[in-house]
C-alpha atoms as a PDB file:
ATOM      1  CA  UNK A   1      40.577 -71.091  30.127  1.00  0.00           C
ATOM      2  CA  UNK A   2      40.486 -73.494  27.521  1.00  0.00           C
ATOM      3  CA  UNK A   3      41.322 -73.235  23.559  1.00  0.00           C
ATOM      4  CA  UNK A   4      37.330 -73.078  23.000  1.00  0.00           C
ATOM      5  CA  UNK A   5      37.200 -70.520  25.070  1.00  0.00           C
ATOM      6  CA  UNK A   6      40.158 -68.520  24.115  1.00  0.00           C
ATOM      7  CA  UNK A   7      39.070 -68.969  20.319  1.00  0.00           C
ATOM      8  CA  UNK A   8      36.036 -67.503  21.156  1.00  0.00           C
ATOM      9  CA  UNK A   9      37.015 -64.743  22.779  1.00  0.00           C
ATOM     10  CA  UNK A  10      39.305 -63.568  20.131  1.00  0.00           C
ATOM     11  CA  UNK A  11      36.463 -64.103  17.590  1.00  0.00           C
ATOM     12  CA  UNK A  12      34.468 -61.792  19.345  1.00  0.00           C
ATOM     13  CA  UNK A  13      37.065 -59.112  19.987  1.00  0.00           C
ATOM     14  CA  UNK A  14      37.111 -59.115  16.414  1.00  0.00           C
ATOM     15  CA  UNK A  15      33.898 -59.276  15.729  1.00  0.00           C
ATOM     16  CA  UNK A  16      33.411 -56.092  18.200  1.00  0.00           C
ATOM     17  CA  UNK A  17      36.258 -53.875  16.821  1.00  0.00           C
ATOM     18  CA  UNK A  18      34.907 -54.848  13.129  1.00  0.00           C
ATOM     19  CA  UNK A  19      31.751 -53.239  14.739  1.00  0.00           C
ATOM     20  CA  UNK A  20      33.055 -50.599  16.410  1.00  0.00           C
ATOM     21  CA  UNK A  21      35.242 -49.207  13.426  1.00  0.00           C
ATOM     22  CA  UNK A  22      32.647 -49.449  11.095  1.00  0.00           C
ATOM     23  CA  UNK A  23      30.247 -47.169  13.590  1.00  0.00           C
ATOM     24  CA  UNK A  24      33.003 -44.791  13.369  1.00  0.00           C
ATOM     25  CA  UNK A  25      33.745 -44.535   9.716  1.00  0.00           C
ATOM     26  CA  UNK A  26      29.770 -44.027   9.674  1.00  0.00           C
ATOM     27  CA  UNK A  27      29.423 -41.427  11.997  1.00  0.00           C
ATOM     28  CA  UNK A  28      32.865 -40.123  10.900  1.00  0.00           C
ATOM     29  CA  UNK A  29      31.872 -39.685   6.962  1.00  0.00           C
ATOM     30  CA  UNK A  30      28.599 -37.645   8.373  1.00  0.00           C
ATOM     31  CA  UNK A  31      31.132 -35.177  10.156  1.00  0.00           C
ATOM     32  CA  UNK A  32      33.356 -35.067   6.997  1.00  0.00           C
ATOM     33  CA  UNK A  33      29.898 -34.429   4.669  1.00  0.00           C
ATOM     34  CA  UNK A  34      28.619 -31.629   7.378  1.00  0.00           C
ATOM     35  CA  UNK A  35      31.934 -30.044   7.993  1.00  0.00           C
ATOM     36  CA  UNK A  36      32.216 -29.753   4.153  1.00  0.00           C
ATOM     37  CA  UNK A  37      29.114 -27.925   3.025  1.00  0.00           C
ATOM     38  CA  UNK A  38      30.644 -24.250   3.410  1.00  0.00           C
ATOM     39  CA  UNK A  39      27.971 -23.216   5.901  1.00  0.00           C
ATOM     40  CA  UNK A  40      30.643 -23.625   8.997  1.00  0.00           C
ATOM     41  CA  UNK A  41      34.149 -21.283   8.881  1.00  0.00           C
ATOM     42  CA  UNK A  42      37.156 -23.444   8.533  1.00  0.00           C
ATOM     43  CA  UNK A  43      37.910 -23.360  12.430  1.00  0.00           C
ATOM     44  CA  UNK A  44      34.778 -23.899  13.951  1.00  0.00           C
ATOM     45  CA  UNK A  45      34.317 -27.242  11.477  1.00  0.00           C
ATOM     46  CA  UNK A  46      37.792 -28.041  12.905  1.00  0.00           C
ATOM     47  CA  UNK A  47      37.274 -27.875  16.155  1.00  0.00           C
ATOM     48  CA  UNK A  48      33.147 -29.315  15.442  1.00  0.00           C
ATOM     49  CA  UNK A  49      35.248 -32.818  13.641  1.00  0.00           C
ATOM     50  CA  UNK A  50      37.553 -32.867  16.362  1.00  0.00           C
ATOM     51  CA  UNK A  51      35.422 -33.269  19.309  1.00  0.00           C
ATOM     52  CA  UNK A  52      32.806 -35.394  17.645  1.00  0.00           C
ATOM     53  CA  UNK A  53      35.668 -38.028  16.449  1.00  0.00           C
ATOM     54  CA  UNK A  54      36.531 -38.268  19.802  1.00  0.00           C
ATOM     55  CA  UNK A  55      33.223 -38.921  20.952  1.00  0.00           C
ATOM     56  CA  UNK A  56      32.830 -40.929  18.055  1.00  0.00           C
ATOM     57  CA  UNK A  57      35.518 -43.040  19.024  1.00  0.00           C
ATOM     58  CA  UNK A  58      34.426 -43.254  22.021  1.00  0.00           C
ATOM     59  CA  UNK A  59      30.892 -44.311  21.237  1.00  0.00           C
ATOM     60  CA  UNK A  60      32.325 -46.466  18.887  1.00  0.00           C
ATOM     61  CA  UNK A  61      34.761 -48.184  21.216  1.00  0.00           C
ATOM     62  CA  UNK A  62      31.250 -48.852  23.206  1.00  0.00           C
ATOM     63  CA  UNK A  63      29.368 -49.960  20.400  1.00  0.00           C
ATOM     64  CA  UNK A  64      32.209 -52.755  20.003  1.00  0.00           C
ATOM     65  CA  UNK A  65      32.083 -53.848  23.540  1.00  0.00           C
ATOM     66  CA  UNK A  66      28.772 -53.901  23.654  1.00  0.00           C
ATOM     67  CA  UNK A  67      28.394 -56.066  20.484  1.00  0.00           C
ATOM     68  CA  UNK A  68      31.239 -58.435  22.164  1.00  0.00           C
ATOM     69  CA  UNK A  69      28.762 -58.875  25.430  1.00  0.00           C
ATOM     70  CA  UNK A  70      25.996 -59.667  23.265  1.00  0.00           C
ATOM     71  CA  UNK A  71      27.469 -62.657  21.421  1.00  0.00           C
ATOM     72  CA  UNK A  72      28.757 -63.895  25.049  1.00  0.00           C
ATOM     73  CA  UNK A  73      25.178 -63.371  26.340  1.00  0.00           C
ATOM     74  CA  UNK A  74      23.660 -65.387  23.179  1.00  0.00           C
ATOM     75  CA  UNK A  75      26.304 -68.254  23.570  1.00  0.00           C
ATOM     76  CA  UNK A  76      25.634 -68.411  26.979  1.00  0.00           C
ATOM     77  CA  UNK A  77      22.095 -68.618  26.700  1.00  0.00           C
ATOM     78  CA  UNK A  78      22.223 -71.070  23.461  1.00  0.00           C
ATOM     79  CA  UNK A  79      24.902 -73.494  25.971  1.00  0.00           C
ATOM     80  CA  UNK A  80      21.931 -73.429  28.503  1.00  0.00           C
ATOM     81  CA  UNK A  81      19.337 -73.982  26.575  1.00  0.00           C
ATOM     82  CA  UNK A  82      21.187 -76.787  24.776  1.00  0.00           C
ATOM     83  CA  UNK A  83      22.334 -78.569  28.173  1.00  0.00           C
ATOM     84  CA  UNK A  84      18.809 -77.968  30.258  1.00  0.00           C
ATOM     85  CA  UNK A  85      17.443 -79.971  26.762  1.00  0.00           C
ATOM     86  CA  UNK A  86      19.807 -83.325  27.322  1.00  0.00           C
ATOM     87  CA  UNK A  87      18.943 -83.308  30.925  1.00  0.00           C
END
């Protein structure tokens, strides 16, 4: 691997985890506002915020991968289009 390469790839780590955090202070705040209105008892909006900010972290661990592959994918495919146009 060379520096390019390895710059890169921690540019888009970050890039992804900036993603993915932000998807789960999102979908987090939504839990907060819904667990909050005084509809729900205390205990089932407890247990309600605490399985959805797992899955929340989950999805948003996802949605930071998946962001990550993209920018590979368009880098990859802006490299080939830039070499197949010297040829």
């Amino acid at each position: 691997m060379n520096i390019t390469q390895l710059i890169l790839l921690i540019l888009f780590s970050v890039i992804g985890s900036y993603a993915g955090r932000y998807a789960q202070a999102m979908f987090s705040s939504e839990l907060g506002r819904l667990a909050s209105n005084g509809a729900r008892t205390f205990a089932f909006a407890a247990v309600y915020a605490l399985v959805n900010s797992v899955v929340v972290f989950l999805l948003a661990s996802l949605v930071g991968i998946g962001i990550s592959i993209l920018f590979w994918f368009v880098l990859i495919m802006v490299f080939e289009l830039v070499f197949n146009s010297m040829r």
